[in-house]
C-alpha atoms as a PDB file:
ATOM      1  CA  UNK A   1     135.361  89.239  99.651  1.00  0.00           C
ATOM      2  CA  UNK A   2     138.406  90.158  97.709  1.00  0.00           C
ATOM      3  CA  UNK A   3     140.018  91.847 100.931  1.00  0.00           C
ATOM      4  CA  UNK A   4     140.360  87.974 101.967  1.00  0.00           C
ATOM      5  CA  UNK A   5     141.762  86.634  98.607  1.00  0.00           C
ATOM      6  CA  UNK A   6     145.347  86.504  97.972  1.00  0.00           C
ATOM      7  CA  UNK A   7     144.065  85.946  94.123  1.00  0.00           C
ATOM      8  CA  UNK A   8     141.244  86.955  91.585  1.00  0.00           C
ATOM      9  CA  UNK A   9     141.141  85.077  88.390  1.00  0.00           C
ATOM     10  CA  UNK A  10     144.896  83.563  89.047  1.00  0.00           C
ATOM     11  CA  UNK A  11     145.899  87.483  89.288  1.00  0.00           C
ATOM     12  CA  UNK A  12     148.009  87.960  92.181  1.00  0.00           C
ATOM     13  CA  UNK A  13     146.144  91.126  94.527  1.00  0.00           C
ATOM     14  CA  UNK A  14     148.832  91.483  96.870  1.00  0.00           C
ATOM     15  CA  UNK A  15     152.219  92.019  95.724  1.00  0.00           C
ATOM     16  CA  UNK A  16     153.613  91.898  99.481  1.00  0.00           C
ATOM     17  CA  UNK A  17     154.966  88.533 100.447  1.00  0.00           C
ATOM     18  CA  UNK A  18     154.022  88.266 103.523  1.00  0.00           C
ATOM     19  CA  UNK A  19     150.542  90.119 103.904  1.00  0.00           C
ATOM     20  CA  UNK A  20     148.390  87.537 105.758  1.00  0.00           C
ATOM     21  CA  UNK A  21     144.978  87.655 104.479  1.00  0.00           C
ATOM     22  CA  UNK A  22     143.295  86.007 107.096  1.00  0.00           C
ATOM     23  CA  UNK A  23     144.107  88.532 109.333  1.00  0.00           C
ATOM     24  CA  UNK A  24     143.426  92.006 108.466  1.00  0.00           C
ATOM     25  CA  UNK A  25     144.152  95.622 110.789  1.00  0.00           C
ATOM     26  CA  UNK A  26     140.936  96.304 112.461  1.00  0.00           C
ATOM     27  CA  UNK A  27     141.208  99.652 111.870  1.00  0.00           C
ATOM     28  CA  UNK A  28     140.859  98.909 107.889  1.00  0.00           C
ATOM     29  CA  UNK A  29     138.180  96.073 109.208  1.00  0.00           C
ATOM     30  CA  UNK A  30     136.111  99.111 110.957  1.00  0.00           C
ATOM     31  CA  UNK A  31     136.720 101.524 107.864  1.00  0.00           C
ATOM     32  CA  UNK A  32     134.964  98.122 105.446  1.00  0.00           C
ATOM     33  CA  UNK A  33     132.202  97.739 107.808  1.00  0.00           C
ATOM     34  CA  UNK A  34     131.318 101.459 108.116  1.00  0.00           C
ATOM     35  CA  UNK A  35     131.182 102.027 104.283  1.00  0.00           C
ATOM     36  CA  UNK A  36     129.776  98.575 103.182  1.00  0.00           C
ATOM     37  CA  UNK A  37     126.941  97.930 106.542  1.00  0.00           C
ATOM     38  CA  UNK A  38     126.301 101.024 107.516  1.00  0.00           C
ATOM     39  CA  UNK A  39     126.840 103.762 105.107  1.00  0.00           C
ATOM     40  CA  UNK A  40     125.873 102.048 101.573  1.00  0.00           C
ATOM     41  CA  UNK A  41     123.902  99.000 103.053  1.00  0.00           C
ATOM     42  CA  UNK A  42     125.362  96.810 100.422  1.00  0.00           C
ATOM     43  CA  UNK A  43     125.941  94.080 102.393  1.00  0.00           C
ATOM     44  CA  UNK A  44     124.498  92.956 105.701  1.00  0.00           C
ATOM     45  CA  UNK A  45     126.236  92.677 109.203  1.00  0.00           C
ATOM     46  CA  UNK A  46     126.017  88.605 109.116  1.00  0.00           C
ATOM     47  CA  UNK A  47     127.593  88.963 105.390  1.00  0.00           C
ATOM     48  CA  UNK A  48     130.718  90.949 107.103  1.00  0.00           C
ATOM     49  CA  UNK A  49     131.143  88.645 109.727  1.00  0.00           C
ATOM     50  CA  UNK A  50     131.456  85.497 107.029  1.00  0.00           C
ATOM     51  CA  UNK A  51     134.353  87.590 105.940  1.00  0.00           C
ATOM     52  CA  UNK A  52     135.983  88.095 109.178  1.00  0.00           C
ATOM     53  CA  UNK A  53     134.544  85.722 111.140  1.00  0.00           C
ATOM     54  CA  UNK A  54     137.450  86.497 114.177  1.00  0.00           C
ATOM     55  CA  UNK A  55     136.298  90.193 114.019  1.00  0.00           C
ATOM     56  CA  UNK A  56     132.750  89.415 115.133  1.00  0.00           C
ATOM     57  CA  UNK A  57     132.494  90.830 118.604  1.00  0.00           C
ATOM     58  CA  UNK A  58     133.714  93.927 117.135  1.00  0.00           C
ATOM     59  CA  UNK A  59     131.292  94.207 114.381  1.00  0.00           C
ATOM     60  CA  UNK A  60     128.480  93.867 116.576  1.00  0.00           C
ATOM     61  CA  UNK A  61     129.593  96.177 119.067  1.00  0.00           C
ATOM     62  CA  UNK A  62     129.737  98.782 116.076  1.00  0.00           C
ATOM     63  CA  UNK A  63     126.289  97.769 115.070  1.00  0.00           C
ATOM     64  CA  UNK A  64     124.727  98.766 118.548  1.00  0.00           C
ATOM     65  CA  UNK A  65     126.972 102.152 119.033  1.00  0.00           C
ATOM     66  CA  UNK A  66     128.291 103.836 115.660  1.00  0.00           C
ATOM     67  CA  UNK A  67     126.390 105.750 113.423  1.00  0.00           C
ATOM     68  CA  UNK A  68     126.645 106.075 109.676  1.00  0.00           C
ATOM     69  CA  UNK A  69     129.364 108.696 110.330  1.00  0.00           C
ATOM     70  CA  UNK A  70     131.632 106.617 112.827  1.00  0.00           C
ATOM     71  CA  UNK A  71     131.255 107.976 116.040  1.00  0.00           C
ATOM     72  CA  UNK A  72     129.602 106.163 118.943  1.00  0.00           C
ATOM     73  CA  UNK A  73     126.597 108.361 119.704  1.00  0.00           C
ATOM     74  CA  UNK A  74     123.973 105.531 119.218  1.00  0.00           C
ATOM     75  CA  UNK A  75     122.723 103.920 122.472  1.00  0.00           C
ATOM     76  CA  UNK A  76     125.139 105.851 124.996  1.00  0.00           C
ATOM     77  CA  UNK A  77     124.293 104.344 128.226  1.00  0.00           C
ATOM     78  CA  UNK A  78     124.686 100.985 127.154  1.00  0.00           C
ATOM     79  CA  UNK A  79     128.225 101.925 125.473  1.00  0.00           C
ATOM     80  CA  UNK A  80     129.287 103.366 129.129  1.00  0.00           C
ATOM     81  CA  UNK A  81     128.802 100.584 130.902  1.00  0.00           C
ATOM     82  CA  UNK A  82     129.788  98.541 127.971  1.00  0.00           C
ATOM     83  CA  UNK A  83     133.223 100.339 128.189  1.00  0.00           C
ATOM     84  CA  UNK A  84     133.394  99.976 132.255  1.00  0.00           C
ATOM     85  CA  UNK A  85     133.047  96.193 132.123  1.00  0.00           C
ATOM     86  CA  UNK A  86     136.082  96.191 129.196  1.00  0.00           C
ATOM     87  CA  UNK A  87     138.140  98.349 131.443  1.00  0.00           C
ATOM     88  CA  UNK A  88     137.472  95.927 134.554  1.00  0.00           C
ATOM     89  CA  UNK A  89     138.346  93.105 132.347  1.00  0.00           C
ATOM     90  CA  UNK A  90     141.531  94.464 131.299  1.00  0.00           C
ATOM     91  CA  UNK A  91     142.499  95.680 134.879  1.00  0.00           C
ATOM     92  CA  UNK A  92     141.751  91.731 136.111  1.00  0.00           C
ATOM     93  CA  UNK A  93     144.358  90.290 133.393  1.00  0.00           C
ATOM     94  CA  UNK A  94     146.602  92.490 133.795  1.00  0.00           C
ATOM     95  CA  UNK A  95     146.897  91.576 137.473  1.00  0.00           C
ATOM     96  CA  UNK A  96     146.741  88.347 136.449  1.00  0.00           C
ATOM     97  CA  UNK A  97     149.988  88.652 134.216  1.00  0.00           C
ATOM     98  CA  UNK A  98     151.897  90.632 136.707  1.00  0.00           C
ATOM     99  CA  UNK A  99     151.229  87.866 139.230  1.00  0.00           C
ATOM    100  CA  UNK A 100     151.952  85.442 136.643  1.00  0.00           C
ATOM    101  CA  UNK A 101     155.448  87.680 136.158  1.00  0.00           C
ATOM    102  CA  UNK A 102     156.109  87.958 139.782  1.00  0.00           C
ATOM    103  CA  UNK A 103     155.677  84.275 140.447  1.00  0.00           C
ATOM    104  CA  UNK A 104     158.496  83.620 137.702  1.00  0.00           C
ATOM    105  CA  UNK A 105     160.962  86.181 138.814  1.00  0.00           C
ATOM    106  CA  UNK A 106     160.801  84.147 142.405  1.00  0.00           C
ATOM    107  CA  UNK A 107     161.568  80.769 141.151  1.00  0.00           C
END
C-alpha cells in the first residue's frame, strides 16, 4: 500500500515532484505482484488489485500464465490463443486509426 501513498506518517516517500502515484510502470506493477502473490503469498490477488485497481486485467492474466519464477509456462494453450485474440485486437485498431488518419488527411 505504500507504493500508492505520496506520504507515511506526514513523511514525504517520494522526493520527485511529479511522480504520479496513481499510476505506476507496469513493469514495477508485474515485479510487486510476482514477489508479493505469487512468490511470498503475503497478500492475495484481490488485495493487489485494491491497490491498482486499473491494472486488473493484467493481474489476472498473470495469475492464469506465470509461475512463481515469471515466465508464462502455466496453462500454455490457453496463453496462445489468449495472445492471438490480443494480436487481432490490435491489428483491428490499428486499421481503425489509419482510417481514422486517412479520412483527416482528405478533408
Amino acid at each position: 500500500m505504500l507504493v500508492t501513498n505520496s506520504t507515511f506518517h506526514d513523511v514525504k516517500i517520494y522526493s520527485d515532484k511529479l511522480c504520479n502515484v496513481e499510476r505506476i510502470n507496469k513493469q514495477t506493477l508485474f515485479r510487486l505482484w510476482l514477489h508479493c502473490c505469487r512468490r511470498q503469498n503475503a497478500i492475495t490477488l484481490e488485495e493487489m488489485i485494491r491497490v491498482a485497481p486499473y491494472n486488473e486485467e493484467r493481474f489476472r492474466n498473470a495469475d492464469k500464465f506465470v509461475d512463481g519464477e515469471g515466465r508464462t509456462t502455466l496453462n500454455s494453450a490457453e496463453h496462445e490463443v489468449y495472445r492471438k485474440h490480443i494480436a487481432e485486437v490490435k491489428k483491428t485498431s490499428d486499421k481503425q486509426k489509419a482510417a481514422k488518419k486517412g479520412q483527416k488527411t482528405k478533408l
